[in-house]
N, C-alpha and C. Protein backbone atom coordinates (compact mmCIF):
# COMPACT_ATOMS: atom_id res chain seq x y z
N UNK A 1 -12.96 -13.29 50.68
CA UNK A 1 -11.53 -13.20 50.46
C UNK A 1 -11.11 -14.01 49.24
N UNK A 2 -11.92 -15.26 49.03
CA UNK A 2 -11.18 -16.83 47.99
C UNK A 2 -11.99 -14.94 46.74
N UNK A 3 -12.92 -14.93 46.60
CA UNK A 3 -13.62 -13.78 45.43
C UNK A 3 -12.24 -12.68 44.95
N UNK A 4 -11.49 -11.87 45.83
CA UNK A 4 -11.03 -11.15 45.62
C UNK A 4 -9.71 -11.68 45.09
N UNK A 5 -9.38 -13.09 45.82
CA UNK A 5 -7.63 -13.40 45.20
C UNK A 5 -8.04 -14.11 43.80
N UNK A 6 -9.60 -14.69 43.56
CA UNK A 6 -9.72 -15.27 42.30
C UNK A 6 -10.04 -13.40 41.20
N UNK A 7 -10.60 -12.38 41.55
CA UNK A 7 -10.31 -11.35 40.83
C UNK A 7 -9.02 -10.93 40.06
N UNK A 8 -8.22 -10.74 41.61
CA UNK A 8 -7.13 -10.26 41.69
C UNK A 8 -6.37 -11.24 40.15
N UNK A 9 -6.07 -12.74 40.31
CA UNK A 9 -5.45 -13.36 39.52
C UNK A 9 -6.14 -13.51 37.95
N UNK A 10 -7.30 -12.81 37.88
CA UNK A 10 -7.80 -12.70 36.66
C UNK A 10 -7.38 -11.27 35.81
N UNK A 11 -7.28 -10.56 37.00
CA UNK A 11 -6.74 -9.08 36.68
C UNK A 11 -5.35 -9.06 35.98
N UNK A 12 -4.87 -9.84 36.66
CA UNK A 12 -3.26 -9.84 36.85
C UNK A 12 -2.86 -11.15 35.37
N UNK A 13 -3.80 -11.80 35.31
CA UNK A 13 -3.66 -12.50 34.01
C UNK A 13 -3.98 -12.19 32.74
N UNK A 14 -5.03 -10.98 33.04
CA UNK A 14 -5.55 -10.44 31.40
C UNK A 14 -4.43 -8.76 31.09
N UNK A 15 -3.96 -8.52 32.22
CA UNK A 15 -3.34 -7.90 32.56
C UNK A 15 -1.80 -8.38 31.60
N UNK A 16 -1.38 -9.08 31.80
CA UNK A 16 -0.19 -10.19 31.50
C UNK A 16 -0.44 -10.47 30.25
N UNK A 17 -1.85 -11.14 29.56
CA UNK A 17 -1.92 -11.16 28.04
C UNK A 17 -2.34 -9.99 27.03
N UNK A 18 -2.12 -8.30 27.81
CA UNK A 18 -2.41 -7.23 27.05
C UNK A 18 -0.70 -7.08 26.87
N UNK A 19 -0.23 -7.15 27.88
CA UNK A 19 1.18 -6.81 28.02
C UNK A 19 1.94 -7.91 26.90
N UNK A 20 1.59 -9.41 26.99
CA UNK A 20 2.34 -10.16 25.76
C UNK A 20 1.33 -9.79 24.25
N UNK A 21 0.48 -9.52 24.46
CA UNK A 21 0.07 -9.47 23.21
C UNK A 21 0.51 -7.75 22.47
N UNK A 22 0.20 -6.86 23.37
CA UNK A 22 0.56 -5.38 22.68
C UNK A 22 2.18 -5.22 22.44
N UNK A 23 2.49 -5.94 23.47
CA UNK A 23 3.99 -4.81 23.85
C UNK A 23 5.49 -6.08 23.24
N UNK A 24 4.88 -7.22 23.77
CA UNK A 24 6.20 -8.19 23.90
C UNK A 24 5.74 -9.52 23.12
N UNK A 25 5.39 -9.20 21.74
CA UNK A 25 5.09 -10.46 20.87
C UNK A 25 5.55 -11.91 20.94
N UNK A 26 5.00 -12.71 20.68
CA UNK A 26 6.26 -14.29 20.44
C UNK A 26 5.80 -15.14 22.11
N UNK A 27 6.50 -16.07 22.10
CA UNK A 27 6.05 -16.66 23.51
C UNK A 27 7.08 -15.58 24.71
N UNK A 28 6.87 -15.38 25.88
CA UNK A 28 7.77 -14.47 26.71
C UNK A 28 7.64 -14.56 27.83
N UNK A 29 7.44 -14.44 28.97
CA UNK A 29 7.70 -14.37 30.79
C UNK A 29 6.12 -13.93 30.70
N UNK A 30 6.23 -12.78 30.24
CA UNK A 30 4.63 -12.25 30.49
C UNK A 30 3.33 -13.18 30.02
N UNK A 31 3.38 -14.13 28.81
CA UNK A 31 2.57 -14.57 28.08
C UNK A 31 2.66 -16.09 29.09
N UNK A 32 3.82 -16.48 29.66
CA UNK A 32 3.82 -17.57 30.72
C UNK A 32 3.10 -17.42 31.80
N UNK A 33 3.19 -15.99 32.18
CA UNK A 33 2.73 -15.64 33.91
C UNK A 33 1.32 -15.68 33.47
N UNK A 34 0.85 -15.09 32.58
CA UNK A 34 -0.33 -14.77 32.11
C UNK A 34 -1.16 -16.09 32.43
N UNK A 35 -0.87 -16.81 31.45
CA UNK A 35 -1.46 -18.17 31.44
C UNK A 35 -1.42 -19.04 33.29
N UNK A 36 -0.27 -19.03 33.58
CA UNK A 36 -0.41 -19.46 35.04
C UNK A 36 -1.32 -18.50 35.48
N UNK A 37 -1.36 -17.54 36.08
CA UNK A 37 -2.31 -16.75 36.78
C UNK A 37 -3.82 -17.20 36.34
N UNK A 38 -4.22 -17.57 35.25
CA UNK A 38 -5.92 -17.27 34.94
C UNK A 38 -5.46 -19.13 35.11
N UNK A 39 -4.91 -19.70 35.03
CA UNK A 39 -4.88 -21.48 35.06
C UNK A 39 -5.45 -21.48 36.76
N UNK A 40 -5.06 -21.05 37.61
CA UNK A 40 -4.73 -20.70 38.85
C UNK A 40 -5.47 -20.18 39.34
N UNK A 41 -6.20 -19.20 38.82
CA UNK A 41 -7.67 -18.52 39.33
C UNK A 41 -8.73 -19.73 39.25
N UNK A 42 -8.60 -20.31 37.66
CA UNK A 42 -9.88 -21.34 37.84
C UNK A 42 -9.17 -22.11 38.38
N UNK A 43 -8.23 -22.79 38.84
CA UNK A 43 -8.23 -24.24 39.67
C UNK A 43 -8.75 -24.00 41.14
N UNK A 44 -8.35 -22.34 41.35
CA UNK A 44 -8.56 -21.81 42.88
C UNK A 44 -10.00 -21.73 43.46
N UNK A 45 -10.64 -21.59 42.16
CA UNK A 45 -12.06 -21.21 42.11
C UNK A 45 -13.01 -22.37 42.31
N UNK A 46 -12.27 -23.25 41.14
CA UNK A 46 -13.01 -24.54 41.79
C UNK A 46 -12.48 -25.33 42.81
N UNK A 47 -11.48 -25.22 43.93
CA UNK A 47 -11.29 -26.08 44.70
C UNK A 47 -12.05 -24.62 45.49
N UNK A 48 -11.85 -23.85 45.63
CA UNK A 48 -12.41 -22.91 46.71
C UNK A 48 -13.98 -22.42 47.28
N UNK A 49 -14.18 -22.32 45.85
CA UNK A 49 -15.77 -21.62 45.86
C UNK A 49 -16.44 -23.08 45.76
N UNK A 50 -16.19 -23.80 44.52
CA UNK A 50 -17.59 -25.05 44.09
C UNK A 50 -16.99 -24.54 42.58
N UNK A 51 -18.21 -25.79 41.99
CA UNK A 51 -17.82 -25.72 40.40
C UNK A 51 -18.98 -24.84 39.93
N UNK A 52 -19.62 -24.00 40.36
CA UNK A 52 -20.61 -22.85 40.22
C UNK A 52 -19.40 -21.79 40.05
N UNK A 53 -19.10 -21.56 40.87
CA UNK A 53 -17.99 -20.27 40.49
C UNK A 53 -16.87 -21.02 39.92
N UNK A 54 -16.30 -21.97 39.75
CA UNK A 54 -15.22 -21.93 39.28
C UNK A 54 -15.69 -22.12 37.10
N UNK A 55 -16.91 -22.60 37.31
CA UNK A 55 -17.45 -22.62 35.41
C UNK A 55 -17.63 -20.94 35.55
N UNK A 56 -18.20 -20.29 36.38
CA UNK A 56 -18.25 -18.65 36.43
C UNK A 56 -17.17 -18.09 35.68
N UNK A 57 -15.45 -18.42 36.45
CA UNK A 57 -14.52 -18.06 36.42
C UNK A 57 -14.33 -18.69 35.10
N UNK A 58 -14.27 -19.64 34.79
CA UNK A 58 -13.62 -20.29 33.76
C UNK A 58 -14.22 -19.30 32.45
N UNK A 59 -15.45 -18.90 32.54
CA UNK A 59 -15.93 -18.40 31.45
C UNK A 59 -15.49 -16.75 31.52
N UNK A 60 -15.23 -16.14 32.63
CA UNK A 60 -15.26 -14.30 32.70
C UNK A 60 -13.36 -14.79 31.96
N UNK A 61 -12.78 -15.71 32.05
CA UNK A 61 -11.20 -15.84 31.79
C UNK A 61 -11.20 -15.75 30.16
N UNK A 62 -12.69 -16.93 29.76
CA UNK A 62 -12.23 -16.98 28.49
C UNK A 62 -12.70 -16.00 27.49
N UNK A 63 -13.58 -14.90 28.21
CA UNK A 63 -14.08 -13.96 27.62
C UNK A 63 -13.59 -13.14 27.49
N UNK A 64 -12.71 -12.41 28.85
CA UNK A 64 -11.70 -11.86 28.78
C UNK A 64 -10.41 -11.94 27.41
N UNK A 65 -9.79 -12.92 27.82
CA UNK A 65 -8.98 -13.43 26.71
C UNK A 65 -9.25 -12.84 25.28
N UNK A 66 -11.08 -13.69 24.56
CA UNK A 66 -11.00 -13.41 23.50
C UNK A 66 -11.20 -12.18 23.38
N UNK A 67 -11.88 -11.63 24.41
CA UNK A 67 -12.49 -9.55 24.18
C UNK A 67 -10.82 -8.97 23.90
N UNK A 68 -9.91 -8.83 24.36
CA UNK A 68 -8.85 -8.58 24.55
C UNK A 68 -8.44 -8.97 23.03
N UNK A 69 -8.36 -10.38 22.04
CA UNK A 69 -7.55 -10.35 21.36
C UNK A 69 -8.52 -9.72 20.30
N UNK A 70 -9.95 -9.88 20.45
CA UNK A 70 -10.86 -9.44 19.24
C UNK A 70 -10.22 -7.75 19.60
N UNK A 71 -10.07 -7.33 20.48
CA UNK A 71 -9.72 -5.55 21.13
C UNK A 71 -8.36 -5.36 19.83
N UNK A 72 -7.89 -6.56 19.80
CA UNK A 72 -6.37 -6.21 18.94
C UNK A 72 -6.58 -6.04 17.66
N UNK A 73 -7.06 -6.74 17.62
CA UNK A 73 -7.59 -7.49 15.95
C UNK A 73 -7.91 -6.01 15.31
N UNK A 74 -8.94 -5.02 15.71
CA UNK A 74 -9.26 -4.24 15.43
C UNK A 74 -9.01 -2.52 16.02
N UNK A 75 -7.45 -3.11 16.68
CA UNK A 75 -7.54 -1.64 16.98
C UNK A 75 -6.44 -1.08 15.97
N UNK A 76 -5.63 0.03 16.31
CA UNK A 76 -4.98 0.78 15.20
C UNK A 76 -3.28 0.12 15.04
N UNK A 77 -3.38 -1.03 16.63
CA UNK A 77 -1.86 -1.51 16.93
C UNK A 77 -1.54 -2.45 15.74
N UNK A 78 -2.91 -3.19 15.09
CA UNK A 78 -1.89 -3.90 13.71
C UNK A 78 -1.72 -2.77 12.55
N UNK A 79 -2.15 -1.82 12.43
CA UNK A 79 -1.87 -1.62 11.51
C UNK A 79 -0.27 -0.47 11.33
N UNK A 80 -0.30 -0.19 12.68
CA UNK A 80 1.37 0.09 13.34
C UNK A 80 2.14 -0.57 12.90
N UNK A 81 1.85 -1.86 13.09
CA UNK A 81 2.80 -3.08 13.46
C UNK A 81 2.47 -3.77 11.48
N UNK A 82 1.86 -3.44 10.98
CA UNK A 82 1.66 -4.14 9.56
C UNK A 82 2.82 -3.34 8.70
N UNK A 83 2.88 -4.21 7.89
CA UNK A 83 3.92 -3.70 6.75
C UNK A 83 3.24 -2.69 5.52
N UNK A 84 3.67 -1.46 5.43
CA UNK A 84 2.95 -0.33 4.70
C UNK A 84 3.59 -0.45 3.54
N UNK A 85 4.92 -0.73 3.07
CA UNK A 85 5.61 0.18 1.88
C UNK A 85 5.11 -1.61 0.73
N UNK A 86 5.17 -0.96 -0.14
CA UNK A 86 5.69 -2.25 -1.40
C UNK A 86 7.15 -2.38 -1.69
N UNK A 87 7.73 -3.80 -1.95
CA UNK A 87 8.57 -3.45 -2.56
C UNK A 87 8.59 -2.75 -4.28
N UNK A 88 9.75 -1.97 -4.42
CA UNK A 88 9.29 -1.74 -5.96
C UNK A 88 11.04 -1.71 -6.59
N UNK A 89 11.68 -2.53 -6.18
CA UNK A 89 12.97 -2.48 -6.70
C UNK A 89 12.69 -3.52 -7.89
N UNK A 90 13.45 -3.77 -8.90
CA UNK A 90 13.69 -4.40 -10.31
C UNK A 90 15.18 -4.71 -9.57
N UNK A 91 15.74 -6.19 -10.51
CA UNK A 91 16.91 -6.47 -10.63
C UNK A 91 17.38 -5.90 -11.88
N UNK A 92 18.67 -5.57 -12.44
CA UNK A 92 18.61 -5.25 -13.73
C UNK A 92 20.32 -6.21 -13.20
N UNK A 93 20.00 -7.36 -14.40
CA UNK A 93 21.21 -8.56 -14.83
C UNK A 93 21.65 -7.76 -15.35
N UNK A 94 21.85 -6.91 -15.89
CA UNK A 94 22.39 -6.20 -17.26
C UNK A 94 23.54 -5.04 -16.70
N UNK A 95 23.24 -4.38 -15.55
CA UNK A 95 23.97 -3.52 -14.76
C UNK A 95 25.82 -3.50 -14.88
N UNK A 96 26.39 -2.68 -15.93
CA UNK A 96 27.74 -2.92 -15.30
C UNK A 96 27.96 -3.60 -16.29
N UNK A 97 27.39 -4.56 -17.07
CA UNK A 97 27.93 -5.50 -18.28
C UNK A 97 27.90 -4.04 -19.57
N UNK A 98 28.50 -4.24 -20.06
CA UNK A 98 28.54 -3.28 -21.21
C UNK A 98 28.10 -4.21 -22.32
N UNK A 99 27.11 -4.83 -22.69
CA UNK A 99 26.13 -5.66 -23.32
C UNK A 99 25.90 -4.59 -24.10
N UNK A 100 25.70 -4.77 -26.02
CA UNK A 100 25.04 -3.77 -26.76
C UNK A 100 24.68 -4.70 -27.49
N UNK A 101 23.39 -3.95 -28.07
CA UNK A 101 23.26 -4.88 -29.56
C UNK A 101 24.31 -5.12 -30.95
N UNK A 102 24.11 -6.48 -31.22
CA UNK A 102 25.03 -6.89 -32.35
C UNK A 102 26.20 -7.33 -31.45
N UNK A 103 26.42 -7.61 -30.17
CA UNK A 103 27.63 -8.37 -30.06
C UNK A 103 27.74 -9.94 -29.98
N UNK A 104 28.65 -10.51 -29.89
CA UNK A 104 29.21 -11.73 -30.42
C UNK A 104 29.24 -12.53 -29.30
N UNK A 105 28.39 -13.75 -29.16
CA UNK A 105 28.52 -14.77 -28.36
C UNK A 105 28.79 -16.05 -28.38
N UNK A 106 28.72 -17.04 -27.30
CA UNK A 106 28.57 -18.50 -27.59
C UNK A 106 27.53 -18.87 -26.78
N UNK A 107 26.49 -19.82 -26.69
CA UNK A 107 25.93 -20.27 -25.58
C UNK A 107 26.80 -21.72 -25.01
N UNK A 108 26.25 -20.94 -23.80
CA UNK A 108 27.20 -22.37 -22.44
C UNK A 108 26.37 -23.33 -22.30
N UNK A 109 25.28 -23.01 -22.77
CA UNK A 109 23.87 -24.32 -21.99
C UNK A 109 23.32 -23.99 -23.50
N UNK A 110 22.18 -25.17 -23.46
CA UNK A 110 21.39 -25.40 -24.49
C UNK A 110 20.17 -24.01 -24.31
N UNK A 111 19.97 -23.70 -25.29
CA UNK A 111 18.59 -22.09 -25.20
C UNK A 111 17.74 -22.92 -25.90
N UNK A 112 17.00 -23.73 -24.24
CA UNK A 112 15.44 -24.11 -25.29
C UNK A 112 14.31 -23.23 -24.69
N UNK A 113 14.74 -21.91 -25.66
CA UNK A 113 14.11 -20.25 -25.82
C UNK A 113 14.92 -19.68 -24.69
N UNK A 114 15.30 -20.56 -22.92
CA UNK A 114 16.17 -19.73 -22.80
C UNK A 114 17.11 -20.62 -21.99
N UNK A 115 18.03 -19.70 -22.02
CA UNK A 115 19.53 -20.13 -21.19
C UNK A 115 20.70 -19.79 -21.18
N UNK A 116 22.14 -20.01 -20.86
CA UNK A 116 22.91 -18.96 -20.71
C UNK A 116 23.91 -18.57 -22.04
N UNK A 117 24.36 -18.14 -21.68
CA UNK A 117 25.22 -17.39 -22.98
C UNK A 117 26.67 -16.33 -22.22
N UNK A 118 27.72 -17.04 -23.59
CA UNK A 118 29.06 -16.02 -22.76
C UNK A 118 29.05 -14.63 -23.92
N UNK A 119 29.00 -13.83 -23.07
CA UNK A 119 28.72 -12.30 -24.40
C UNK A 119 29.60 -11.45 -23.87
N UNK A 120 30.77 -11.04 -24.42
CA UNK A 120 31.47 -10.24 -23.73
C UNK A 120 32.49 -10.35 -23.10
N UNK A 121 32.42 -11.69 -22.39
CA UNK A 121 32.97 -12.26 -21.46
C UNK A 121 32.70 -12.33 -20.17
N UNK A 122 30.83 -12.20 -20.38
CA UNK A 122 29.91 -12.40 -19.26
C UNK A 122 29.54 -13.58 -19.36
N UNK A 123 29.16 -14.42 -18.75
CA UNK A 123 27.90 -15.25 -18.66
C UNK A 123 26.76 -14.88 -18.22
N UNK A 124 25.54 -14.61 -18.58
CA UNK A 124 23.96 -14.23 -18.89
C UNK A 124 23.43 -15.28 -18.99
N UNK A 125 21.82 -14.70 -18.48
CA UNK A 125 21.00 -15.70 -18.98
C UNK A 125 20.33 -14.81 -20.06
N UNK A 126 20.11 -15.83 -21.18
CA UNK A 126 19.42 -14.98 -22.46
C UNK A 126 18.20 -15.88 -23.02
N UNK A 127 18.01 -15.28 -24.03
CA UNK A 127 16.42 -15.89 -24.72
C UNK A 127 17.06 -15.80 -26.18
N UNK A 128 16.34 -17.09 -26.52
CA UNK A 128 16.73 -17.36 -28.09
C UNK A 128 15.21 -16.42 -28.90
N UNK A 129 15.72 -16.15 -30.14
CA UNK A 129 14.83 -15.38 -31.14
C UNK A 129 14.60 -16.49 -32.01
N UNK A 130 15.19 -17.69 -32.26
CA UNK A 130 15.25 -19.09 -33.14
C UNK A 130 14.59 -20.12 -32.69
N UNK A 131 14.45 -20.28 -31.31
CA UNK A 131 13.62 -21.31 -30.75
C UNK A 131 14.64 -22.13 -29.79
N UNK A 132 15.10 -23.57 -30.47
CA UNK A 132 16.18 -23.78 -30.28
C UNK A 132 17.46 -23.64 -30.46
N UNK A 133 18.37 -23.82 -29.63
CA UNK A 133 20.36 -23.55 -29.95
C UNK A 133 20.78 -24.46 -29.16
N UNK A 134 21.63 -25.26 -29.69
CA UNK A 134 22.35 -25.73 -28.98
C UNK A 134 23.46 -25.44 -28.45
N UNK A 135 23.95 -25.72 -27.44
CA UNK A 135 25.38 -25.09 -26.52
C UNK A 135 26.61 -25.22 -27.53
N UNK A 136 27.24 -24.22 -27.13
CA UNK A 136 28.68 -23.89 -28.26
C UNK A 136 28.27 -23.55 -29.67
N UNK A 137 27.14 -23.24 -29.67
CA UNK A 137 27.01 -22.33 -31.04
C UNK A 137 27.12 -20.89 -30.89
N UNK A 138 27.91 -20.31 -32.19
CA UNK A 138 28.14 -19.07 -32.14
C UNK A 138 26.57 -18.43 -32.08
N UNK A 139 26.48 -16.99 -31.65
CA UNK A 139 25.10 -16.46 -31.18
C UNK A 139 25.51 -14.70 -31.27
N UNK A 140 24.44 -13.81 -31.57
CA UNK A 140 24.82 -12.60 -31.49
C UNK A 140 23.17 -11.44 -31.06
N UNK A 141 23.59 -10.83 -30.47
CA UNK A 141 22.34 -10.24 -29.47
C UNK A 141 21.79 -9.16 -30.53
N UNK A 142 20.43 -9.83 -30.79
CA UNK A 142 19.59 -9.42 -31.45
C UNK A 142 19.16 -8.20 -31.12
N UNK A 143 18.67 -8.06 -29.57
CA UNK A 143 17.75 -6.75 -28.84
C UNK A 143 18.10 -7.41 -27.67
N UNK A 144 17.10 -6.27 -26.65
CA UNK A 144 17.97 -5.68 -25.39
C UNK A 144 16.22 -5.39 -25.17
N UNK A 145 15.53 -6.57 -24.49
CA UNK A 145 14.10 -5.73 -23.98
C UNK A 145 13.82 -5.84 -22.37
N UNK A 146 13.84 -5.08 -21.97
CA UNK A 146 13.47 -4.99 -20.91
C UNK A 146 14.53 -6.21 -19.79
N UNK A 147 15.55 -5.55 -19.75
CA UNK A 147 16.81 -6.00 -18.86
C UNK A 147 16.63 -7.66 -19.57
N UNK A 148 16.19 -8.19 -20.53
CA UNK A 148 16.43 -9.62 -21.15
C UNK A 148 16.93 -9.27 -22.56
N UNK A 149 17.86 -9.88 -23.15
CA UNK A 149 19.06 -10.46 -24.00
C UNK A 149 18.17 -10.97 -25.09
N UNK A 150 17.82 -10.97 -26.15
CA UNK A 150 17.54 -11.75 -27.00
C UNK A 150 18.69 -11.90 -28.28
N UNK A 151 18.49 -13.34 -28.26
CA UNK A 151 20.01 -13.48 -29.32
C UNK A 151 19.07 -14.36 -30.36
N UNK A 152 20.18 -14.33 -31.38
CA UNK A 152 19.76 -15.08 -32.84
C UNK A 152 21.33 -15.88 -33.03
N UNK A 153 21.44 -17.11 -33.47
CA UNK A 153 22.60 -18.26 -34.50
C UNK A 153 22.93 -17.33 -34.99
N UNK A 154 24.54 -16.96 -35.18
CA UNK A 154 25.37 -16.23 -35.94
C UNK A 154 25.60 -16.93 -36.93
N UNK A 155 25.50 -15.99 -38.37
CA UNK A 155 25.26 -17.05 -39.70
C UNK A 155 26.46 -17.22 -40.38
């Protein structure tokens, strides 16, 4: 009878960590019961049977366990559960500003190669074509590469 209720609670515990591990991720009721039940089989096992069956038990629990998570590891449920797409969005700063080449700026911050700039009556972040600029110098947009601003000292 002690054989069948120490089964039974091994059943009912690997049982409990297919259910938290497949279905109900994160810590949960099931992943609690789980753990009590197989805690509970071996304490039952060794106050019941001897420490012959209860190292028995202790080991069919922990084999269980890992067969079960190595079972996950490699079945088709991560890759369900994995993230498939890439992102492939771009920001474009530039969106909506009516920014062209040759218009007329100031920088707000120092452009050491880069930093911001009022163009338009935007504030941007831009890239110097000069190296350095210091803030409140007049500035005028050289090119337009790839959603970045390059400006040059207005002479």
């Amino acid at each position: 009878m002690e054989a069948l209720i120490i089964i039974a609670l091994i059943l009912a515990g690997l049982l409990l960590f297919i259910v938290e591990v497949f279905l109900i991720p994160g810590i949960s009721i099931a992943g609690i019961a789980s753990v009590i039940c197989i805690l509970y089989a071996n304490y039952y096992a060794f106050s019941a049977l001897g420490p012959e069956a209860g190292f028995l038990t202790l080991a069919v629990s922990a084999v269980g366990c890992i067969g079960i998570t190595a079972w996950f590891m490699h079945s088709k449920t991560m890759d369900k559960l994995s993230l498939k797409k890439s992102l492939d969005y771009k920001i474009n700063p530039l969106k909506g500003l009516n920014i062209k080449v040759g218009n007329k700026g100031i920088t707000v911050t120092r452009l050491a190669l880069i930093g911001n700039a009022e163009i338009s009556g935007h504030i941007i972040e831009v890239r110097s074509a000069d190296g350095l600029i210091d803030e409140k110098t007049p500035i005028y947009v050289e090119r337009i590469v790839e959603n970045t601003v390059i400006v040059r000292k207005l002479k």
